[in-house]
N, C-alpha and C. Protein backbone atom coordinates (compact mmCIF):
# COMPACT_ATOMS: atom_id res chain seq x y z
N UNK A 1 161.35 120.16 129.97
CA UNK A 1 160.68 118.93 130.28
C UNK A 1 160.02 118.41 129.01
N UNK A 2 160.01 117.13 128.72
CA UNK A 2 159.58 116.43 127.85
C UNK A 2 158.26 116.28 127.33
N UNK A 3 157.76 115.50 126.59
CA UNK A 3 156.26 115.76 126.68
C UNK A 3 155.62 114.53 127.32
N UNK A 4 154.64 114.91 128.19
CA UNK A 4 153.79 113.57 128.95
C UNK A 4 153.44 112.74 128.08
N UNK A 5 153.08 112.98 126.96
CA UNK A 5 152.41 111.66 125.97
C UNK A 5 153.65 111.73 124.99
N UNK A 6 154.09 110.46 124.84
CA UNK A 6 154.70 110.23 123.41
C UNK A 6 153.86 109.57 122.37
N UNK A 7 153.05 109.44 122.23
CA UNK A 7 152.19 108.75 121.04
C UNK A 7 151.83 109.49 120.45
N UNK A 8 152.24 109.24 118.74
CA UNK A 8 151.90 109.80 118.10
C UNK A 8 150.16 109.67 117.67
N UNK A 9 149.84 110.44 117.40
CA UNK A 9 147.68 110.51 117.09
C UNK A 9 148.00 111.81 116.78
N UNK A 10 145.98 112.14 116.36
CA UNK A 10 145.98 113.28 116.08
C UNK A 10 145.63 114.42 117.65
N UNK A 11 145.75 115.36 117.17
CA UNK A 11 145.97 116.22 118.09
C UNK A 11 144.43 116.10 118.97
N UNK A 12 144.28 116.21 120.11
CA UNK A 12 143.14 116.10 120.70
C UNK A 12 142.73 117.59 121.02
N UNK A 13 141.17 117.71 120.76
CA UNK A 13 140.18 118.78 120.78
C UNK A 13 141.04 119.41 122.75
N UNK A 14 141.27 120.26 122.53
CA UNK A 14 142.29 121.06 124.00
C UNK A 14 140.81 121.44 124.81
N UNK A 15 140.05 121.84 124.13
CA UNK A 15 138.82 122.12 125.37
C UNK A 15 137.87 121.14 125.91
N UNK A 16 138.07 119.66 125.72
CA UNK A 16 138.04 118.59 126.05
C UNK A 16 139.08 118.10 126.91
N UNK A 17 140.30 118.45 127.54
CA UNK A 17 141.12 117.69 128.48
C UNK A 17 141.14 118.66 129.59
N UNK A 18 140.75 118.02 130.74
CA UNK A 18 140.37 117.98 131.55
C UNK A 18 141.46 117.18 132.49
N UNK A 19 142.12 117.58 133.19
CA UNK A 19 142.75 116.53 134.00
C UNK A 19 142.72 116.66 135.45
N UNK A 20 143.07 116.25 136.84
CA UNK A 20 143.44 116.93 137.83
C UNK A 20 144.13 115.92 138.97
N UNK A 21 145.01 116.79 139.53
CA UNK A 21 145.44 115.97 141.01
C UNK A 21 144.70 116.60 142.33
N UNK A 22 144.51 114.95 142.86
CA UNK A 22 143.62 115.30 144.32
C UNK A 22 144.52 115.05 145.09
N UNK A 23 145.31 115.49 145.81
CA UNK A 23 146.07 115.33 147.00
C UNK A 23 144.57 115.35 148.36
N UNK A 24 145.07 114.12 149.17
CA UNK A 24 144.52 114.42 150.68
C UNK A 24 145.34 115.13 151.76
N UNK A 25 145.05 116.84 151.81
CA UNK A 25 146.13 117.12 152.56
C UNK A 25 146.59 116.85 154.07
N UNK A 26 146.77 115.52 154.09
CA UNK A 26 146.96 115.07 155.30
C UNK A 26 148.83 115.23 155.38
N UNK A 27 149.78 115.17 155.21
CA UNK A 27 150.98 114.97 155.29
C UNK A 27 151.70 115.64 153.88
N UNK A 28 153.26 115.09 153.59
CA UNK A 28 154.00 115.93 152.71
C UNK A 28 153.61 114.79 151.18
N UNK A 29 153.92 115.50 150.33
CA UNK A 29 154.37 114.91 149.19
C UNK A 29 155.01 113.92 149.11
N UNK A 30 155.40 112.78 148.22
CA UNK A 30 156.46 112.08 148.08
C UNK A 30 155.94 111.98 146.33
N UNK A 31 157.55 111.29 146.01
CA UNK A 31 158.04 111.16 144.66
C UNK A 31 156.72 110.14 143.86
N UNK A 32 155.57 109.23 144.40
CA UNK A 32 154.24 108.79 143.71
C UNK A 32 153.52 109.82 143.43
N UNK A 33 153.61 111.07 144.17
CA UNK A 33 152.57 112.09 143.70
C UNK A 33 153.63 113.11 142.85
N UNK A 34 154.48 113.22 142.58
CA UNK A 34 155.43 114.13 141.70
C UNK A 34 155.39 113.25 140.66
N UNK A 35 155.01 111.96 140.30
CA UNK A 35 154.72 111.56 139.52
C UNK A 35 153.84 111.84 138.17
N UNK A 36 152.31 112.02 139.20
CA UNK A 36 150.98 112.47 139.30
C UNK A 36 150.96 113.48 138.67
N UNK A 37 151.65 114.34 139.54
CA UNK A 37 151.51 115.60 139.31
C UNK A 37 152.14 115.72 137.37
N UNK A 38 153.15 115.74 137.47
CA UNK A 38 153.99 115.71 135.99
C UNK A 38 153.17 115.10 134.73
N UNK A 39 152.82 114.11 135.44
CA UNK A 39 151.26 113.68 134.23
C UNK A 39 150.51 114.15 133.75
N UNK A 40 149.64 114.53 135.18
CA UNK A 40 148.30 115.06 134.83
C UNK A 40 148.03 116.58 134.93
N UNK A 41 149.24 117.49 135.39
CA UNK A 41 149.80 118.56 134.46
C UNK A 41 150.18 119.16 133.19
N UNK A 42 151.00 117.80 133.25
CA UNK A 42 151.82 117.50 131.44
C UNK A 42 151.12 117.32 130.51
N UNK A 43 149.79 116.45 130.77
CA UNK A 43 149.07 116.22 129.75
C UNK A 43 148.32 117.85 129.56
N UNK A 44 148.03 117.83 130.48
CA UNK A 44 147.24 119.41 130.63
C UNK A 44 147.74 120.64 129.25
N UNK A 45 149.66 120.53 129.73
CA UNK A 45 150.14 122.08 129.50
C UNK A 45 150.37 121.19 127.64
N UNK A 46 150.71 119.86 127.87
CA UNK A 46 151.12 119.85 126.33
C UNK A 46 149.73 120.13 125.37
N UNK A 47 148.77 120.01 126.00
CA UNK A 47 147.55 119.63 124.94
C UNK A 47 146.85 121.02 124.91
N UNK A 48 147.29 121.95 125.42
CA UNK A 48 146.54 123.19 125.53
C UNK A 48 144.61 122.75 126.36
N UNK A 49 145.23 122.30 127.56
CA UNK A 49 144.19 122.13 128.15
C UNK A 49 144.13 122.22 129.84
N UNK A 50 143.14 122.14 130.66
CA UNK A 50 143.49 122.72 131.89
C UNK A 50 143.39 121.13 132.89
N UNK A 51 144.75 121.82 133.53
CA UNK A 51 144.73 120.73 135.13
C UNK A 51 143.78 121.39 136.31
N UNK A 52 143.21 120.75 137.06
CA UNK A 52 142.59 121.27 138.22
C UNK A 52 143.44 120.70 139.83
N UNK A 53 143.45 121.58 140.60
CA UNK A 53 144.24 120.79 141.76
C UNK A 53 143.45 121.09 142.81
N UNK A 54 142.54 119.65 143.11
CA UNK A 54 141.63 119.99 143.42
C UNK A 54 141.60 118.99 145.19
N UNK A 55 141.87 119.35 146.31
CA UNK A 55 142.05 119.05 147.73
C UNK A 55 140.88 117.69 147.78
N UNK A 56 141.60 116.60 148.34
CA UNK A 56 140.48 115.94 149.05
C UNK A 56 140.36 116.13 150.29
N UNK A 57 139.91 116.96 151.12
CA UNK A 57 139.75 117.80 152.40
C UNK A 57 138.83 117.21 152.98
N UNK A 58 138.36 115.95 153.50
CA UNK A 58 136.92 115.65 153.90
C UNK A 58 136.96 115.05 155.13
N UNK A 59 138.33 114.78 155.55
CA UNK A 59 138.88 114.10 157.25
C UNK A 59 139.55 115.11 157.60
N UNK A 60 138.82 116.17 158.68
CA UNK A 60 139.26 116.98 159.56
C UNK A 60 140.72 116.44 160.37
N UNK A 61 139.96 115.08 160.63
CA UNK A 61 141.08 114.34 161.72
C UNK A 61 142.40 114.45 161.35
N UNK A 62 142.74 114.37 159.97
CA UNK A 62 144.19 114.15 159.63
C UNK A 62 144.91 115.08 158.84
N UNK A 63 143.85 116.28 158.50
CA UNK A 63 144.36 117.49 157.49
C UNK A 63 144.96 118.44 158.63
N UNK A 64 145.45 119.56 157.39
CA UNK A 64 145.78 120.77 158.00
C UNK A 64 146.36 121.70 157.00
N UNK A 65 146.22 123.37 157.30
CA UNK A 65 146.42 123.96 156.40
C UNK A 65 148.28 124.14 155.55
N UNK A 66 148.83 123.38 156.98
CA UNK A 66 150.26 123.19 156.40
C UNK A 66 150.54 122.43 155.51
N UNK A 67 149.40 121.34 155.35
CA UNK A 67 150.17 120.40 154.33
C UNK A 67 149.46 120.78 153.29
N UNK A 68 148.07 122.00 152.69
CA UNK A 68 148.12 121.92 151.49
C UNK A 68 149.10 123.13 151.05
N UNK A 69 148.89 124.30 152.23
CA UNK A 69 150.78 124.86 151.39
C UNK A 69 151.30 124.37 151.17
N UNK A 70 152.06 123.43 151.49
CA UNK A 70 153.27 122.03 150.93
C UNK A 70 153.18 121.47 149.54
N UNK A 71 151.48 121.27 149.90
CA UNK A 71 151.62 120.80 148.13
C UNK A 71 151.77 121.75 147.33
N UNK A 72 151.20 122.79 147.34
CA UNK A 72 150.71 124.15 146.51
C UNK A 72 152.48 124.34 145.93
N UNK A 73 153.18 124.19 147.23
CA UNK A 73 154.49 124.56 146.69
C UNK A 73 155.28 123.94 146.00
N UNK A 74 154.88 122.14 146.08
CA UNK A 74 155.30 121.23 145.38
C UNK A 74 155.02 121.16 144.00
N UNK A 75 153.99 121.80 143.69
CA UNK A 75 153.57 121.80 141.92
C UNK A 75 154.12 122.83 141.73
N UNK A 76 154.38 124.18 142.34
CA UNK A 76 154.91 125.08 141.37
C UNK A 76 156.28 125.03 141.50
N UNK A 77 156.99 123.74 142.68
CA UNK A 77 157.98 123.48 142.28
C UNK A 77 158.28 122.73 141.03
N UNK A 78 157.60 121.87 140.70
CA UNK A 78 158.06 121.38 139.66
C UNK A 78 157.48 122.17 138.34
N UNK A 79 157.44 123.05 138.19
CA UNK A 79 157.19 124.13 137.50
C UNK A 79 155.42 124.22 136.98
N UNK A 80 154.63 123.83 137.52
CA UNK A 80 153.48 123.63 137.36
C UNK A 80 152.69 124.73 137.46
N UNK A 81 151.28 125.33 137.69
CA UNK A 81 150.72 126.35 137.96
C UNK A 81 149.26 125.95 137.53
N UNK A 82 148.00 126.11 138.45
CA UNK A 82 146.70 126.11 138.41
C UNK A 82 145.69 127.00 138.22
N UNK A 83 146.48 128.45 137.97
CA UNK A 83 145.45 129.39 137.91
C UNK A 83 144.37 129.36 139.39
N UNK A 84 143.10 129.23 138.24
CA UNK A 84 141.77 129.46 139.14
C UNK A 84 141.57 127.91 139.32
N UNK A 85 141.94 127.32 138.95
CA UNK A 85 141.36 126.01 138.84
C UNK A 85 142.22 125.48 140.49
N UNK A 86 141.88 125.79 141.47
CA UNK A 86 141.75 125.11 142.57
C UNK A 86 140.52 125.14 143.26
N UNK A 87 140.36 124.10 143.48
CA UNK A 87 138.99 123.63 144.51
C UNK A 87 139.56 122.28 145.81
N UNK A 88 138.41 122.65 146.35
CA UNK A 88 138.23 121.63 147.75
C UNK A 88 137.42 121.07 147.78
N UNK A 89 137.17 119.66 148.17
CA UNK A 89 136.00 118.82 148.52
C UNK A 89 135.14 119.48 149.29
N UNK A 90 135.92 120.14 150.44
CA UNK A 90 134.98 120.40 151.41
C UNK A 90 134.26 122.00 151.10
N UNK A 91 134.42 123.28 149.97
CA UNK A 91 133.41 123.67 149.27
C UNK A 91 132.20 123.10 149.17
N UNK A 92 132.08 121.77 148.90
CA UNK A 92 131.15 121.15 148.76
C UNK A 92 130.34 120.31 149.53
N UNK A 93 130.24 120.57 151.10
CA UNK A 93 129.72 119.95 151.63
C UNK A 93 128.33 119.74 152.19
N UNK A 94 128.00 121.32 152.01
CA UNK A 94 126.86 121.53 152.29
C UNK A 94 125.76 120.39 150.63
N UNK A 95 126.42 120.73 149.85
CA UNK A 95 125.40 119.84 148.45
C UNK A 95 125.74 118.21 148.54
N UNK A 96 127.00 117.58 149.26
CA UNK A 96 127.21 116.49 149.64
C UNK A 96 126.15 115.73 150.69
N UNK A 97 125.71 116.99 151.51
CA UNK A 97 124.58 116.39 152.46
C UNK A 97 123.51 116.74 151.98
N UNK A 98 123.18 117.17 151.01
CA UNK A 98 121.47 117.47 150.70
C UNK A 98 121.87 116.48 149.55
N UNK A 99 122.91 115.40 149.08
CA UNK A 99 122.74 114.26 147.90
C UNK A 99 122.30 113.11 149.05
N UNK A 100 123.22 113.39 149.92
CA UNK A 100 122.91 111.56 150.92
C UNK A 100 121.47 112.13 151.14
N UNK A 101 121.00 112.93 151.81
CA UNK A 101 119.60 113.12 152.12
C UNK A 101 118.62 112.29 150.67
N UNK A 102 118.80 113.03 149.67
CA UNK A 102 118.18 112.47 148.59
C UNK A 102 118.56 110.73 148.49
N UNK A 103 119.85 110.39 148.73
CA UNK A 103 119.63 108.84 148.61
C UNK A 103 118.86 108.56 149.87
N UNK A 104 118.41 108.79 150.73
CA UNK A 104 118.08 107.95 152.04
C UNK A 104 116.82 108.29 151.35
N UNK A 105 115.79 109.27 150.63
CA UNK A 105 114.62 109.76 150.27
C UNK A 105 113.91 108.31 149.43
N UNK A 106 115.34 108.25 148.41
CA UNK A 106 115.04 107.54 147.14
C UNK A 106 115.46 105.57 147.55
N UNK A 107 115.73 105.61 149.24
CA UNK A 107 115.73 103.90 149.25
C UNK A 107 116.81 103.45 149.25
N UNK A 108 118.15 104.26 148.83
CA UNK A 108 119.69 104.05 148.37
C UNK A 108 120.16 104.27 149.46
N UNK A 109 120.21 104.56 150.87
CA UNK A 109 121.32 104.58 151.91
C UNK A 109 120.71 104.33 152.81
N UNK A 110 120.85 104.15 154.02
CA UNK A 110 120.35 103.95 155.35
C UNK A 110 121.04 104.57 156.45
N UNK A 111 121.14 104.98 157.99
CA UNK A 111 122.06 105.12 158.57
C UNK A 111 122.03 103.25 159.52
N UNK A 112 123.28 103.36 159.61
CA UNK A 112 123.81 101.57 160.69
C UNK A 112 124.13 102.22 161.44
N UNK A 113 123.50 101.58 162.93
CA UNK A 113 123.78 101.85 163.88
C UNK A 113 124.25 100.85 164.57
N UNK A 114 125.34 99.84 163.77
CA UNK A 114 126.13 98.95 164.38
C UNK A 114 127.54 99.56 164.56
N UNK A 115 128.76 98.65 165.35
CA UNK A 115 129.56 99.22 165.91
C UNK A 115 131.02 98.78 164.23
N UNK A 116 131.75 99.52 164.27
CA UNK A 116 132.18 99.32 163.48
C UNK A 116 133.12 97.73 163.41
N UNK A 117 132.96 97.36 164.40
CA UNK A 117 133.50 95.81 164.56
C UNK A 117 132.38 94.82 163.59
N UNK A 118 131.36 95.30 164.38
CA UNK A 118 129.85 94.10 163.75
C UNK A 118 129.91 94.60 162.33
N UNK A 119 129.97 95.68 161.71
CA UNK A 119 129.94 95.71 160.23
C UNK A 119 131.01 94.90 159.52
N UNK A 120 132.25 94.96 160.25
CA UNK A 120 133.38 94.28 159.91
C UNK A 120 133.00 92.39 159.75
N UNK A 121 132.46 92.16 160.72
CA UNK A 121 131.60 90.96 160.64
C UNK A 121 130.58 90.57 159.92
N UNK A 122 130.09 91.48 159.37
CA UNK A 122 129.03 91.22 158.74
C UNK A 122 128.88 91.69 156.93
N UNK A 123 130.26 91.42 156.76
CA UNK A 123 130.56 92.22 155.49
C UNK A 123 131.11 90.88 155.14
N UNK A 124 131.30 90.18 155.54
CA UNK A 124 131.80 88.98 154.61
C UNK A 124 132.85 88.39 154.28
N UNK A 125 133.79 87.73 153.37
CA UNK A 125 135.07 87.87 153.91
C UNK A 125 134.89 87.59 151.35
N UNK A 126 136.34 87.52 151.04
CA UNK A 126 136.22 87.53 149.94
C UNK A 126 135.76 86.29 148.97
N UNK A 127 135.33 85.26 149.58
CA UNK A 127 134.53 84.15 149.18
C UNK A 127 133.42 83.81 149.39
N UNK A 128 133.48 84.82 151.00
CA UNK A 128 131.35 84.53 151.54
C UNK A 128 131.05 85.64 151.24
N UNK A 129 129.41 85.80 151.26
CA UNK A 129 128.70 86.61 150.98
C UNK A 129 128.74 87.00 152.70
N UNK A 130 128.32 88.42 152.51
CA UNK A 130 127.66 89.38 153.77
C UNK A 130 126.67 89.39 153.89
N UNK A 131 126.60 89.60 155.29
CA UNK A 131 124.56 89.95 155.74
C UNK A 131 124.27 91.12 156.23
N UNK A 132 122.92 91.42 156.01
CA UNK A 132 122.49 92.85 155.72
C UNK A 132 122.88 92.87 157.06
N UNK A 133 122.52 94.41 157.65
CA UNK A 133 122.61 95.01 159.06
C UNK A 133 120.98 94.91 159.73
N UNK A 134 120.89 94.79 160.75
CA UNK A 134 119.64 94.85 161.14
C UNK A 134 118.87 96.26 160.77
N UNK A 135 119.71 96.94 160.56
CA UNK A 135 119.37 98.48 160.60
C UNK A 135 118.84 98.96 159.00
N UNK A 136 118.80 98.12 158.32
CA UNK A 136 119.09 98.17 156.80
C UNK A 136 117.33 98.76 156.24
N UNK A 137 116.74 98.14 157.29
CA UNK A 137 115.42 98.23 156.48
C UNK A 137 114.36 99.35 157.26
N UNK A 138 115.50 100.74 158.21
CA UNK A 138 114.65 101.71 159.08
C UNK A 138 113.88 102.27 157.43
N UNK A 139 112.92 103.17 158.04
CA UNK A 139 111.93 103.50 157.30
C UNK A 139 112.98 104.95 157.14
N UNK A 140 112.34 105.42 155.88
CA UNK A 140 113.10 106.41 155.26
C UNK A 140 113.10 107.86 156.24
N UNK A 141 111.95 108.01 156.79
CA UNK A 141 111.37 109.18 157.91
C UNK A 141 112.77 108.86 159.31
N UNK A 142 112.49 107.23 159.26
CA UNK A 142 113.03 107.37 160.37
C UNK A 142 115.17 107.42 160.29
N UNK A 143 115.46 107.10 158.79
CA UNK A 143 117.25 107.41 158.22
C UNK A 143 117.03 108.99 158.39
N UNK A 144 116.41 109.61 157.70
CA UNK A 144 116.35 111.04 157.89
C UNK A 144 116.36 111.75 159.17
N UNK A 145 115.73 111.13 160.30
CA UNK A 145 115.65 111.82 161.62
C UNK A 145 117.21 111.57 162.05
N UNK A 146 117.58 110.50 162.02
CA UNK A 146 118.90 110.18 162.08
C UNK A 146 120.19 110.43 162.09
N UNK A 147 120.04 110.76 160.28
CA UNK A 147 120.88 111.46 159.37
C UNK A 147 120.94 112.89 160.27
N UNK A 148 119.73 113.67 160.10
CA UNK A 148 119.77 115.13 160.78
C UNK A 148 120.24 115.51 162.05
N UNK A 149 120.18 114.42 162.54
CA UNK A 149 120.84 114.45 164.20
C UNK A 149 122.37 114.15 164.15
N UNK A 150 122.61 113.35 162.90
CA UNK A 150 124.40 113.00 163.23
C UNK A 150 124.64 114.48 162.49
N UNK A 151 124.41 115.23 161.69
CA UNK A 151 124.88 116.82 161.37
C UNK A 151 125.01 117.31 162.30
N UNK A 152 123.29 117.14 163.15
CA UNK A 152 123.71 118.83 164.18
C UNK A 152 124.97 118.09 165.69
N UNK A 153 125.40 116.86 165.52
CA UNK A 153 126.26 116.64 166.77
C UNK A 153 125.88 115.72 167.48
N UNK A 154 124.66 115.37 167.56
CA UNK A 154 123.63 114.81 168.51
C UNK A 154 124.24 113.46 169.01
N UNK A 155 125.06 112.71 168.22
CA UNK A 155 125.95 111.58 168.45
C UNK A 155 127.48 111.94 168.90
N UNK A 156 128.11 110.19 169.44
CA UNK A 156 129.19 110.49 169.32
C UNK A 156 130.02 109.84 168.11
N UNK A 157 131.28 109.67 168.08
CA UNK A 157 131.60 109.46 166.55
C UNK A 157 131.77 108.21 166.51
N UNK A 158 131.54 107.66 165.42
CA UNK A 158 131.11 106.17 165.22
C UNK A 158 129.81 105.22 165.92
N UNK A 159 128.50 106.29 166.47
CA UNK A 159 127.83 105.78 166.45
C UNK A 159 126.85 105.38 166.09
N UNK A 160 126.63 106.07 164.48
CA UNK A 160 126.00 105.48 163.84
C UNK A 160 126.78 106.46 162.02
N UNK A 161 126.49 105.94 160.97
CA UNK A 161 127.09 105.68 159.65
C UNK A 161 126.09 105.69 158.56
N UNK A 162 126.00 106.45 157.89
CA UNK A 162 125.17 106.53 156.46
C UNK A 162 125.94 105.59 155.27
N UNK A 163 125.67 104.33 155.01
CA UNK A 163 126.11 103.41 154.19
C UNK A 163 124.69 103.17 153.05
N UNK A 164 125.77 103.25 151.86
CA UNK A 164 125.02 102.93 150.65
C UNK A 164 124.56 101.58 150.74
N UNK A 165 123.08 101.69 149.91
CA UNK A 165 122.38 100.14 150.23
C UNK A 165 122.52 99.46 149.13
N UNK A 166 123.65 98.77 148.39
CA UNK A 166 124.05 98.00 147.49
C UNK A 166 123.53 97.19 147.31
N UNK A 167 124.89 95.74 147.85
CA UNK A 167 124.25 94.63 147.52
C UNK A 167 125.40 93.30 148.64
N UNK A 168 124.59 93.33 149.80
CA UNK A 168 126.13 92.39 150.63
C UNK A 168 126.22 91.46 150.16
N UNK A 169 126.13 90.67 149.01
CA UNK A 169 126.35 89.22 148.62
C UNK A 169 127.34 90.12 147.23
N UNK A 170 127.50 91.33 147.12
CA UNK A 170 127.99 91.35 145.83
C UNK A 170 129.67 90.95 146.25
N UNK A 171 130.31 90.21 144.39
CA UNK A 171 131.00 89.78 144.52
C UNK A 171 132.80 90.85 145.36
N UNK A 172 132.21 91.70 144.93
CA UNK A 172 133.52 92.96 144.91
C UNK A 172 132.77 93.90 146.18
N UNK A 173 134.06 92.94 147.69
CA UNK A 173 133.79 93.33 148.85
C UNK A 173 133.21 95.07 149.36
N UNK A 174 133.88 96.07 148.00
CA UNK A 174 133.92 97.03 148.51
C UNK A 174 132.99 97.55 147.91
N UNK A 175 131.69 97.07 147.76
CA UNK A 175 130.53 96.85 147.15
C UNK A 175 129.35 96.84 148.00
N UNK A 176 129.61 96.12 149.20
CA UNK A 176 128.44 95.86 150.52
C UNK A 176 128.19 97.26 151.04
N UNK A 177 127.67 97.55 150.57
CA UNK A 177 127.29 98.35 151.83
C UNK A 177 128.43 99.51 152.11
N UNK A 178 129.02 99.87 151.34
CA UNK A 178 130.26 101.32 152.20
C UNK A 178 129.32 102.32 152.49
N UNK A 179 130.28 102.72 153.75
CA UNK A 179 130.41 104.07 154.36
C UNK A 179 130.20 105.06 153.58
N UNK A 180 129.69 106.04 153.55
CA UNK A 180 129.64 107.17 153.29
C UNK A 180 129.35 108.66 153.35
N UNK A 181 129.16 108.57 155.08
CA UNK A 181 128.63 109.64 155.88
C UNK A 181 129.32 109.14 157.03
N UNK A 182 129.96 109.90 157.84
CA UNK A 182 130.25 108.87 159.05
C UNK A 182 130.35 110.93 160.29
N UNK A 183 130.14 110.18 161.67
CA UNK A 183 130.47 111.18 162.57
C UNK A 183 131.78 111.61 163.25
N UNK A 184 132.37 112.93 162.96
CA UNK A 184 133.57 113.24 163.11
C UNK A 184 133.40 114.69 163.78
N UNK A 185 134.13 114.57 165.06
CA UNK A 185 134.11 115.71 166.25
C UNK A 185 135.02 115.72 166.40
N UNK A 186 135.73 117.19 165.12
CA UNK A 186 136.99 117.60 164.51
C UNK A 186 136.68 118.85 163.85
N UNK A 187 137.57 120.15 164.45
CA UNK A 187 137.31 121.63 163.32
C UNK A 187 138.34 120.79 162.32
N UNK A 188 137.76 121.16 161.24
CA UNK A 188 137.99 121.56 160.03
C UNK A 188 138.87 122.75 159.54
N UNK A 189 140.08 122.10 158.62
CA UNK A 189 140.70 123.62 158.51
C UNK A 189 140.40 124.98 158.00
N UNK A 190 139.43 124.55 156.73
CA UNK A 190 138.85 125.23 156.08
C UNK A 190 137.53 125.99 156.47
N UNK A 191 136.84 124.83 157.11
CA UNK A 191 135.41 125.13 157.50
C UNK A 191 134.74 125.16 159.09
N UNK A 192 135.56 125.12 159.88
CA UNK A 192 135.57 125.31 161.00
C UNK A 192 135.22 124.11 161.78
C-alpha cells in the first residue's frame, strides 16, 4: 500500500500524530469508512505515529456488540492494527455526567422540558432567529434536581433534555441550544 500523504515536507515530529477513527457501532462498514480508515491509519503507520479506534457507543438504541466486531475485523482487514489504543465513548460516561453537572453549576446548560416538536418550533428556521424555551431560565438547584432524576430513571424518554445554553438567534442553526443529555430506556452493550 502506498503512502497516505504524498507531499513532499519535512518529516513530522511522529510523537505528535495522533490520529483516529470513530465508527458508531450501529451497523456494517461501507467503502466511506474504508476510506477513513486507510487515512487515518496511513497517516498513522507512515509517520511513525499512533491511530486510535476509538467507538462512538453513546445510543444504546442502535448499537450492538456485533457491529463493533465487524469493524474490529474490517481494519485488520485492510491490514490495519490498534494495539492498546482502543477506547469507547461510553468508558466515559460516568465523567460525561459529572461535566454536564458542572455546566448546569456554571449557567451553560439547562434541562427543557418541552416536547421535542416545540423545540423543533422554536429553533428557528435558517433565516429567523429562535426563541428561548420557557424552561431556559430554571434556577441552577432546580436543572440539577432534574438532571439527577433523568440518571436515576425517574422520567420517560424524551421528557425532558439537557441542552447547551448558547445563543437561539445565533446565525449557525446548530448553535441554539443542542441537545446534549437526553433520556434513553435501553441496556447498553457495554455497560448494561
Amino acid at each position: 500500500m502506498g503512502s497516505a500523504l504524498s507531499v513532499e515536507q519535512a518529516p513530522p515530529d511522529p510523537a505528535k500524530i495522533r490520529t483516529r477513527f470513530p465508527p458508531e457501532p450501529n451497523g456494517y462498514l461501507h467503502y466511506g469508512h474504508a476510506k477513513s480508515i486507510c487515512l487515518n491509519f496511513g497517516l498513522a503507520r507512515d509517520y511513525g505515529g499512533v491511530c486510535h479506534l476509538r467507538f462512538d457507543d453513546t445510543n444504546p438504541a442502535k448499537e450492538e456488540e456485533e457491529y463493533v466486531d465487524s469493524i474490529r475485523d474490517a481494519v485488520r482487514w485492510l491490514g490495519f492494527h490498534w494495539g492498546d489504543h482502543e477506547y469507547h465513548a461510553s468508558d466515559y460516561f460516568e465523567y460525561l455526567y459529572q461535566f454536564a453537572e458542572e455546566l448546569v453549576h456554571r449557567g451553560h446548560a439547562y434541562v427543557d422540558s418541552l416536547s421535542a416538536e416545540q423545540m423543533r418550533r422554536l429553533r428557528g428556521t435558517l433565516t429567523e432567529a429562535g426563541k428561548n424555551s420557557p424552561y431556559r431560565e430554571r434556577s441552577v438547584g432546580e436543572n440539577l434536581k432534574l438532571l439527577r432524576e433523568m440518571r436515576l430513571g425517574k422520567f420517560a424518554d424524551g421528557e425532558h433534555v439537557l441542552r447547551a445554553k448558547i445563543d437561539m438567534a445565533s446565525p449557525n442553526i446548530n448553535l441554539r441550544d443542542p441537545a446534549m443529555y437526553r433520556i434513553r430506556h435501553a441496556a447498553h452493550h457495554r455497560t448494561g
